[in-house]
N, C-alpha and C. Protein backbone atom coordinates (compact mmCIF):
# COMPACT_ATOMS: atom_id res chain seq x y z
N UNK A 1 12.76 11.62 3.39
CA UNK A 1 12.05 12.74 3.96
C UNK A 1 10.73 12.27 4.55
N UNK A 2 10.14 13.23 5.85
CA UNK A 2 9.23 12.46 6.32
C UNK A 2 8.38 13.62 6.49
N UNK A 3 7.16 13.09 6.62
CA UNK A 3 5.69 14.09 6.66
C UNK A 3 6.03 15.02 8.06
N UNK A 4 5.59 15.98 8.58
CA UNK A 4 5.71 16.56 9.41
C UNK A 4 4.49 16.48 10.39
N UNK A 5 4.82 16.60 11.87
CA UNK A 5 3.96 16.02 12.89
C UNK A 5 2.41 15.70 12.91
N UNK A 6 2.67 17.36 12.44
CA UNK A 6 0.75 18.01 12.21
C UNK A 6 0.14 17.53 10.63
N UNK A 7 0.94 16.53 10.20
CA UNK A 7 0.26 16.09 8.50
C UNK A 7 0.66 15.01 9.16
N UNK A 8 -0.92 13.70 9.24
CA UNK A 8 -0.39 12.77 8.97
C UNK A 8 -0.59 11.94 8.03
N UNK A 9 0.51 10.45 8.18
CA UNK A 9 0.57 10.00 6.97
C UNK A 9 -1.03 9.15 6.93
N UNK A 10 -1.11 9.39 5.44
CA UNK A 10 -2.42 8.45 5.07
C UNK A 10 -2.21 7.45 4.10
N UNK A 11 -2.51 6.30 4.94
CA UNK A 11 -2.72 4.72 4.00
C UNK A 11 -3.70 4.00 3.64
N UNK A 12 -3.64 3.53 2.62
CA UNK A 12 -5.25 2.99 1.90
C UNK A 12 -4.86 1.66 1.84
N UNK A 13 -5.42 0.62 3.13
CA UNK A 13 -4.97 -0.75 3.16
C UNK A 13 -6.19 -1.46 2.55
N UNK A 14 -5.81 -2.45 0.80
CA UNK A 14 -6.73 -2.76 0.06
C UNK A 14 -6.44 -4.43 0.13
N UNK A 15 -7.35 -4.92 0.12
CA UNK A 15 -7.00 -6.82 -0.09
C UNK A 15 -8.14 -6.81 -1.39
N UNK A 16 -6.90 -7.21 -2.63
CA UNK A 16 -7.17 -7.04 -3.99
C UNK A 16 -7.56 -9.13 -4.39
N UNK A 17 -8.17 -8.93 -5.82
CA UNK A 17 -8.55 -10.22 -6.15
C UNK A 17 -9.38 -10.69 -5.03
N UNK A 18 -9.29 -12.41 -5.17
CA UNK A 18 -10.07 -13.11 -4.57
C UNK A 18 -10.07 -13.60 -3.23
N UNK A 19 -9.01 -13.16 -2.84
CA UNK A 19 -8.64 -13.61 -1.89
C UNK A 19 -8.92 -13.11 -0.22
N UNK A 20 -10.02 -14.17 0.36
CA UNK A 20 -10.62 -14.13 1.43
C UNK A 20 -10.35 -13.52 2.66
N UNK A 21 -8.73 -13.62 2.68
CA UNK A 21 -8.24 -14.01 4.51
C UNK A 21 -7.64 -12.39 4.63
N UNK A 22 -8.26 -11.79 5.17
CA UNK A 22 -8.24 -10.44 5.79
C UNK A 22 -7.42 -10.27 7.11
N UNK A 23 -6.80 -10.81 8.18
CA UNK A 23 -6.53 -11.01 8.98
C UNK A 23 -5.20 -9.82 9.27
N UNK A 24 -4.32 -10.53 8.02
CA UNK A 24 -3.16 -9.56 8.43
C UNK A 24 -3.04 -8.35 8.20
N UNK A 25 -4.32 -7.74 7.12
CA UNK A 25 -4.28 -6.42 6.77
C UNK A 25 -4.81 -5.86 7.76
N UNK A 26 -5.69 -6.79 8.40
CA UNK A 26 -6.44 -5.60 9.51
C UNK A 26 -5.95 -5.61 10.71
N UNK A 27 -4.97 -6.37 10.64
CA UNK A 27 -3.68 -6.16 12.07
C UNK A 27 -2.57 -5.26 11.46
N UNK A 28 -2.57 -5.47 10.14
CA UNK A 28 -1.68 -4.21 9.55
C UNK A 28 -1.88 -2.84 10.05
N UNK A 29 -3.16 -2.86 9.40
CA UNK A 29 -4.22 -1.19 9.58
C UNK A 29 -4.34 -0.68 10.89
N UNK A 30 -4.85 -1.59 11.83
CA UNK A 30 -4.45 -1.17 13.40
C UNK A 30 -3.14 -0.70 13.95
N UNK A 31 -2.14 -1.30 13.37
CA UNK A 31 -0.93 -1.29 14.02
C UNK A 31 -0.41 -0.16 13.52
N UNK A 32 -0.50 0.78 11.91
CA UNK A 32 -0.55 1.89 11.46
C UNK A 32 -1.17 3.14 11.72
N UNK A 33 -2.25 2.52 12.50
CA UNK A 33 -3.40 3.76 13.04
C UNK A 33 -2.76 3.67 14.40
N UNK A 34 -2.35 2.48 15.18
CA UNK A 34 -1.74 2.91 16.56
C UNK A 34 -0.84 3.66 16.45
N UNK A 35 0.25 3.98 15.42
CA UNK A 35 1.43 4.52 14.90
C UNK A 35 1.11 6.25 14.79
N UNK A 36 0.03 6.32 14.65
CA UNK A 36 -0.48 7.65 14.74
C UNK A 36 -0.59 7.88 13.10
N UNK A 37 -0.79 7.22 11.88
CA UNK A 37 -0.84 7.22 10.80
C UNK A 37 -2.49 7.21 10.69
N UNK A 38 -3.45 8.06 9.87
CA UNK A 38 -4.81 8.05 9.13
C UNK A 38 -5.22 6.37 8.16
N UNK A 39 -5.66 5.88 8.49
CA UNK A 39 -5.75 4.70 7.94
C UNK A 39 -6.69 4.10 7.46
N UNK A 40 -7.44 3.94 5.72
CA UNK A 40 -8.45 3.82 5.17
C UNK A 40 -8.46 2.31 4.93
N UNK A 41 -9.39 1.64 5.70
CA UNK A 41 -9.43 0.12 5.01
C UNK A 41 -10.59 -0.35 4.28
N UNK A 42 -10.06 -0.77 3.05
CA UNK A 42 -10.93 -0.75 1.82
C UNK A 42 -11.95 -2.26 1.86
N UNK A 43 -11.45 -3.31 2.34
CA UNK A 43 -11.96 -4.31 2.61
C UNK A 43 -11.69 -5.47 1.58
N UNK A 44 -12.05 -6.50 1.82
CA UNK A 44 -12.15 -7.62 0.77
C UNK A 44 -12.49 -7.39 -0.78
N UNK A 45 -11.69 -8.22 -1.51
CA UNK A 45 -11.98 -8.45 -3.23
C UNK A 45 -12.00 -7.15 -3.82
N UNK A 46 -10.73 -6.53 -3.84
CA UNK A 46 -11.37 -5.08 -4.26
C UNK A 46 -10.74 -5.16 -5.84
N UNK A 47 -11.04 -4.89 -6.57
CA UNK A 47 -10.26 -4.61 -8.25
C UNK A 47 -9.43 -3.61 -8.04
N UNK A 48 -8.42 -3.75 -8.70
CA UNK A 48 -7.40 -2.61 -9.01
C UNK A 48 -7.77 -1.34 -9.10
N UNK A 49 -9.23 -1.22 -10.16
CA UNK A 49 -10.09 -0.14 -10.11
C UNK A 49 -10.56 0.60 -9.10
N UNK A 50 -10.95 -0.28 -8.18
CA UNK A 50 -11.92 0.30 -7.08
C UNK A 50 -10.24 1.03 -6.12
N UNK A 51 -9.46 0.14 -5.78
CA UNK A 51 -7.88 0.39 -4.65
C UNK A 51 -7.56 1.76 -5.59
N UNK A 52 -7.22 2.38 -7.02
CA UNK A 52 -6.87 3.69 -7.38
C UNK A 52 -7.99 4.81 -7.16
N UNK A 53 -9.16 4.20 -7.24
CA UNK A 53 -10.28 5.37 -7.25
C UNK A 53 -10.34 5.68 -6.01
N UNK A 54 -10.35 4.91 -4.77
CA UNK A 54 -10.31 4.59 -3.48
C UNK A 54 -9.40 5.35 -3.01
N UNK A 55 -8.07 5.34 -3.64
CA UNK A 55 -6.70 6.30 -2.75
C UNK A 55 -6.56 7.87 -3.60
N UNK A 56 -7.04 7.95 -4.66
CA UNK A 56 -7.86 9.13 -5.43
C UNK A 56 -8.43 9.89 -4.62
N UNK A 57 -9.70 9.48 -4.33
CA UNK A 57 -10.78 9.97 -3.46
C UNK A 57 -10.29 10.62 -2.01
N UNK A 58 -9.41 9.38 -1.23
CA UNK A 58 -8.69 9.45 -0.06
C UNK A 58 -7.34 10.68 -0.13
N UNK A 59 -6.73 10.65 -1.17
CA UNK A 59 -5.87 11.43 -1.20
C UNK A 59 -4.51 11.05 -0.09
N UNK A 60 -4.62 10.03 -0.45
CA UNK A 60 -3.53 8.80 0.33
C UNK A 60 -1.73 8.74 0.07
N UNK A 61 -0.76 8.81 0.85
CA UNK A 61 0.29 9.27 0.71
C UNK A 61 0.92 7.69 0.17
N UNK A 62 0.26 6.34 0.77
CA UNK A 62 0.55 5.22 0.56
C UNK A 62 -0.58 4.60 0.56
N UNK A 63 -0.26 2.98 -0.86
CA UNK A 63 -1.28 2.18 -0.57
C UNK A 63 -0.69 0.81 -0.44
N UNK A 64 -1.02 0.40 1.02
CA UNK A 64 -0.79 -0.66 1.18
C UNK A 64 -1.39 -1.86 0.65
N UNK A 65 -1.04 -2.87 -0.49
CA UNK A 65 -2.30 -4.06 -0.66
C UNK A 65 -1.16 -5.45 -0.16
N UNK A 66 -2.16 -6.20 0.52
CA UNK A 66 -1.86 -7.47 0.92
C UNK A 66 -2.72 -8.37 -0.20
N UNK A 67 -1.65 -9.91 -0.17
CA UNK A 67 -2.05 -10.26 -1.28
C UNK A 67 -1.29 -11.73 -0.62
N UNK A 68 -2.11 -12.56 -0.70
CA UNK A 68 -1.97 -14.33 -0.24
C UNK A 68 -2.62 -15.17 -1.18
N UNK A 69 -2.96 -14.74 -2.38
CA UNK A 69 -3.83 -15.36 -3.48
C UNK A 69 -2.79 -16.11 -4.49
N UNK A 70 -1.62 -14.92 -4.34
CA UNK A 70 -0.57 -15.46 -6.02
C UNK A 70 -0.95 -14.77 -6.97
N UNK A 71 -1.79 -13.95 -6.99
CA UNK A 71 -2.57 -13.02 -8.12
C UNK A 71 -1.38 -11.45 -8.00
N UNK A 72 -0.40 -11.42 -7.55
CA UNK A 72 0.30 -10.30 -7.54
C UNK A 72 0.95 -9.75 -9.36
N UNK A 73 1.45 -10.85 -9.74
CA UNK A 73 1.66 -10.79 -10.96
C UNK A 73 0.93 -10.07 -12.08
N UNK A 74 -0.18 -10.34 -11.43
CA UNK A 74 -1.63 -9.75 -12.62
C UNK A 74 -1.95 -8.02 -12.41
N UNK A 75 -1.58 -8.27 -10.52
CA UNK A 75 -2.18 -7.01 -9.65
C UNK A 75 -1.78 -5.93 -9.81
N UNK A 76 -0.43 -6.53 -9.23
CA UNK A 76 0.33 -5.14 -9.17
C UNK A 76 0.30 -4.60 -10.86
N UNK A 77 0.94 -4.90 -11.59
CA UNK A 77 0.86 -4.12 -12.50
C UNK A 77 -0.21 -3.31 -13.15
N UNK A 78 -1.32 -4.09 -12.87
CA UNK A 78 -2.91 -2.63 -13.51
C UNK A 78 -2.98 -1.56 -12.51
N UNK A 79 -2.46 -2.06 -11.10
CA UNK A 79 -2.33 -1.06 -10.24
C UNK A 79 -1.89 -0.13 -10.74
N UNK A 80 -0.34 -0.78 -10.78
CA UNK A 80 0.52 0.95 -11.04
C UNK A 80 0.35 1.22 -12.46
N UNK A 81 -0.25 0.73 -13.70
CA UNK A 81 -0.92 1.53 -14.78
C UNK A 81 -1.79 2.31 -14.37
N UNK A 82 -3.00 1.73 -13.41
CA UNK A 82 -3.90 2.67 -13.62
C UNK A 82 -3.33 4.29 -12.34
N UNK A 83 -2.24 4.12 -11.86
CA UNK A 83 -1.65 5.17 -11.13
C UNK A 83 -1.33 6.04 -12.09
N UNK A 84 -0.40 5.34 -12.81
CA UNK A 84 0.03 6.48 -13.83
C UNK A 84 -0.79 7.13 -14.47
N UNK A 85 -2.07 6.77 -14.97
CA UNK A 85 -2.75 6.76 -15.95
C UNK A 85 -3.64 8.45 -14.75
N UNK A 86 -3.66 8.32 -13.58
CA UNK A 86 -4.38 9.18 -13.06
C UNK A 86 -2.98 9.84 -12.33
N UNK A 87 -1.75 10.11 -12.75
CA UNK A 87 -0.79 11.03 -12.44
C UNK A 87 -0.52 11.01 -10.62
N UNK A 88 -0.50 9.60 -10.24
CA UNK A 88 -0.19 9.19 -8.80
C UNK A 88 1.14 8.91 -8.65
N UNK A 89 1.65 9.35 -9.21
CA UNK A 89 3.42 8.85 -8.86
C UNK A 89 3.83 9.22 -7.77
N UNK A 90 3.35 10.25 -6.97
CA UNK A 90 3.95 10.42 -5.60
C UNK A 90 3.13 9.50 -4.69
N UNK A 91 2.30 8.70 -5.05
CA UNK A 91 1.98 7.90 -3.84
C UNK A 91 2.58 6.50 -4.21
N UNK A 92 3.18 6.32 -2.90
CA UNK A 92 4.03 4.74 -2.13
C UNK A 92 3.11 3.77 -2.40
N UNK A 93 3.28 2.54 -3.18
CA UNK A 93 2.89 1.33 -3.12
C UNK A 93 4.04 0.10 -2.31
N UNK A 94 2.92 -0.41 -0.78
CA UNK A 94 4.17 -1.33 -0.29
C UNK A 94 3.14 -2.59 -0.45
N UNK A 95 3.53 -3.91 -0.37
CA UNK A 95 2.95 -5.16 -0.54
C UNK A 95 2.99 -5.98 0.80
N UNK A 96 2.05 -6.60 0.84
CA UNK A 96 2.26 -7.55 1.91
C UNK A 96 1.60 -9.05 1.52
N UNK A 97 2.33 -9.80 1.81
CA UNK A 97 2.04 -11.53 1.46
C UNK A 97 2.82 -12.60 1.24
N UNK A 98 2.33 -13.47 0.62
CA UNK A 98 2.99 -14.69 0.78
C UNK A 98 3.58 -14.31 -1.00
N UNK A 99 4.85 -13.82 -1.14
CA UNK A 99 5.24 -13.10 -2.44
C UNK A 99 6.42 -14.17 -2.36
N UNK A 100 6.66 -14.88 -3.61
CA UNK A 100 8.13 -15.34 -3.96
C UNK A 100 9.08 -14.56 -3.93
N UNK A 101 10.40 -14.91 -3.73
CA UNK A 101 11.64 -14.39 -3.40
C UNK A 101 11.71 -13.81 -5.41
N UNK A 102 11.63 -14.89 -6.35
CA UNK A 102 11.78 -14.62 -7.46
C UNK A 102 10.99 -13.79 -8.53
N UNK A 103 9.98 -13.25 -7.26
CA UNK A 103 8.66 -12.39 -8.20
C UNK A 103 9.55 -11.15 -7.49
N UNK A 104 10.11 -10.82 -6.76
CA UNK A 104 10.32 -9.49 -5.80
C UNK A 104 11.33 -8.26 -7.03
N UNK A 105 12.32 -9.05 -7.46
CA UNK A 105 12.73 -7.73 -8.53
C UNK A 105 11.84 -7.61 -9.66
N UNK A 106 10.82 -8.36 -10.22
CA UNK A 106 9.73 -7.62 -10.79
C UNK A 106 8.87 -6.45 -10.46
N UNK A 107 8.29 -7.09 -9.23
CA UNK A 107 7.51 -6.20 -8.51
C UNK A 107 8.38 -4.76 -8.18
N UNK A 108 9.54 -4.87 -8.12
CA UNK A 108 10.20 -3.44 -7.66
C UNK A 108 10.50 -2.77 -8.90
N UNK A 109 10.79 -3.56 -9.96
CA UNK A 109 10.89 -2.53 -11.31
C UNK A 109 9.15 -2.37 -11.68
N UNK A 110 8.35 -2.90 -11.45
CA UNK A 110 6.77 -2.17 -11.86
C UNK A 110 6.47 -1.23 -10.74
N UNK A 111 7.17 -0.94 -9.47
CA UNK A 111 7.10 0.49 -8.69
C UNK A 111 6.77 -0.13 -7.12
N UNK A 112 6.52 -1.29 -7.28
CA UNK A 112 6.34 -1.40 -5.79
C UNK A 112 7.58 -1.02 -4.96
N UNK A 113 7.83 -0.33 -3.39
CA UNK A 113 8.96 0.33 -2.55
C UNK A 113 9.90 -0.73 -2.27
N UNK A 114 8.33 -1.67 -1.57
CA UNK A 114 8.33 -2.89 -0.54
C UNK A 114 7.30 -3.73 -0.52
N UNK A 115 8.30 -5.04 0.20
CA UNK A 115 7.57 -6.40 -0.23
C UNK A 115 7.60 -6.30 1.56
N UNK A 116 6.55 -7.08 2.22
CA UNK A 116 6.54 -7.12 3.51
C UNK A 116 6.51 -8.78 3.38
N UNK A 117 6.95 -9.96 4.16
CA UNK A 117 6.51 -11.55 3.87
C UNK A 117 5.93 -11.06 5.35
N UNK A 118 4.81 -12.34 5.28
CA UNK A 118 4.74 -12.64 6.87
C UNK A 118 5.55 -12.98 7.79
N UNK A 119 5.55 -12.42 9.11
CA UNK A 119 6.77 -12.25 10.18
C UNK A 119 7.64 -11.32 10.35
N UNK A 120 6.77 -10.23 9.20
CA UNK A 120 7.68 -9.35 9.25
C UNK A 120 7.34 -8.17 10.62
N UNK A 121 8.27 -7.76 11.49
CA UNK A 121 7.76 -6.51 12.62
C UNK A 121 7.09 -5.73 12.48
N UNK A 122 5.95 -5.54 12.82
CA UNK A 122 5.28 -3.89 12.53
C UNK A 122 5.99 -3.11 12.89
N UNK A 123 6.91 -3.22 13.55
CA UNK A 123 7.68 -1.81 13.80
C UNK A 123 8.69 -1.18 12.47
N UNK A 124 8.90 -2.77 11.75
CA UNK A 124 9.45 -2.76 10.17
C UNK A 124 9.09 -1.91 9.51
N UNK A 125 7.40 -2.06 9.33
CA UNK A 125 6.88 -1.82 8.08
C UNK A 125 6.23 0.14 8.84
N UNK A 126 5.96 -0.07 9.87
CA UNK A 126 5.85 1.69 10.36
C UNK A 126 6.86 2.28 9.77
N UNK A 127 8.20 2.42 10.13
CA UNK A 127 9.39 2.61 10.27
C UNK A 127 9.86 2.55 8.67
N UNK A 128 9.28 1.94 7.72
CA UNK A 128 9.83 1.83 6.06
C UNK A 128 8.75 3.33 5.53
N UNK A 129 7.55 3.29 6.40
CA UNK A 129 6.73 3.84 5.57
C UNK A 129 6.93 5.32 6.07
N UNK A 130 7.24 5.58 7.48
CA UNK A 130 7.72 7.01 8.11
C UNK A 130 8.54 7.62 7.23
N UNK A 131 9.55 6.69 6.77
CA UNK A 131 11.25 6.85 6.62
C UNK A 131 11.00 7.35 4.92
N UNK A 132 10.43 6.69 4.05
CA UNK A 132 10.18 6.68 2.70
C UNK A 132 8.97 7.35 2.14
N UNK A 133 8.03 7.81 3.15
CA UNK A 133 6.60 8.53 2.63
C UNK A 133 7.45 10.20 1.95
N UNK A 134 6.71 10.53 1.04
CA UNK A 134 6.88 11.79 0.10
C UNK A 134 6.47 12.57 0.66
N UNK A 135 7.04 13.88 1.16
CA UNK A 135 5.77 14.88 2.00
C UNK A 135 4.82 15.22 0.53
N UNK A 136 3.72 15.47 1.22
CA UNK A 136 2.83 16.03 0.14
C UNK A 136 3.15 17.50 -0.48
N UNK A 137 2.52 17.76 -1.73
CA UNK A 137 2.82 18.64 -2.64
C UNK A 137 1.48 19.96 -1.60
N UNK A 138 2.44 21.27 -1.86
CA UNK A 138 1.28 21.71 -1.43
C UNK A 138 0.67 22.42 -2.89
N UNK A 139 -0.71 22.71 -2.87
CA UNK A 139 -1.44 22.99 -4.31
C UNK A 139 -2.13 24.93 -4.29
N UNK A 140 -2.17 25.28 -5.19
CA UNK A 140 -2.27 26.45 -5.38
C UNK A 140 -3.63 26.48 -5.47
């Protein structure tokens, strides 16, 4: 199911841990905002803490984190604790990085959708996130 014209989708693109090289998220984030998607970029070294309070605040349908460190193992999972922990289950976690083939069914049983590697099409990762975003809940 997909968001409807006049809602659009909102993504919170975070580059978590230590890791410096910003490049592909912010060709990510452009290429999502050209897509006609709302697009929050959180910036460098962010803690797990700061990326949930961040898509909290934002009220974000997806959060994209890129990750080229090897620190995914550690990441993702406080991520999606601290999701649960603040009742985020309807928001999409997709990944992007240099992720082993043999870390990928971990990462999908701790909740990540999608693994993006580099080379992957932006038209891919638009097109996963159109196709798979949750319409939002409406609230009383």
């Amino acid at each position: 199911m997909t968001n409807t014209d006049s809602q659009k989708i909102r993504v919170l693109v975070a580059k978590p841990g230590l890791d410096g090289h910003d490049r592909g998220a912010k060709v990510i984030a452009r290429a999502l905002r050209d897509a006609g998607m709302e697009v929050i970029y959180t910036g460098l070294r962010q803690t797990p803490e700061m990326i949930v309070n961040a898509a909290l605040q934002e009220d974000v349908d997806v959060i994209g984190l890129s990750i080229l460190s090897g620190a995914h193992n550690a990441i993702i999972p406080r991520v999606m604790d601290l999701m649960r922990q603040q009742k985020m289950e309807d928001v999409m976690v997709v990944l992007g990085g240099t992720i082993p083939a043999q870390d990928l069914d971990q990462l999908s049983k701790a909740g990540v959708a999608a693994v993006f590697g580099p080379g992957t099409p932006m038209q891919d990762i638009i097109q996963f996130i159109r196709t798979n975003v949750k319409p939002r809940s409406v609230t009383a």
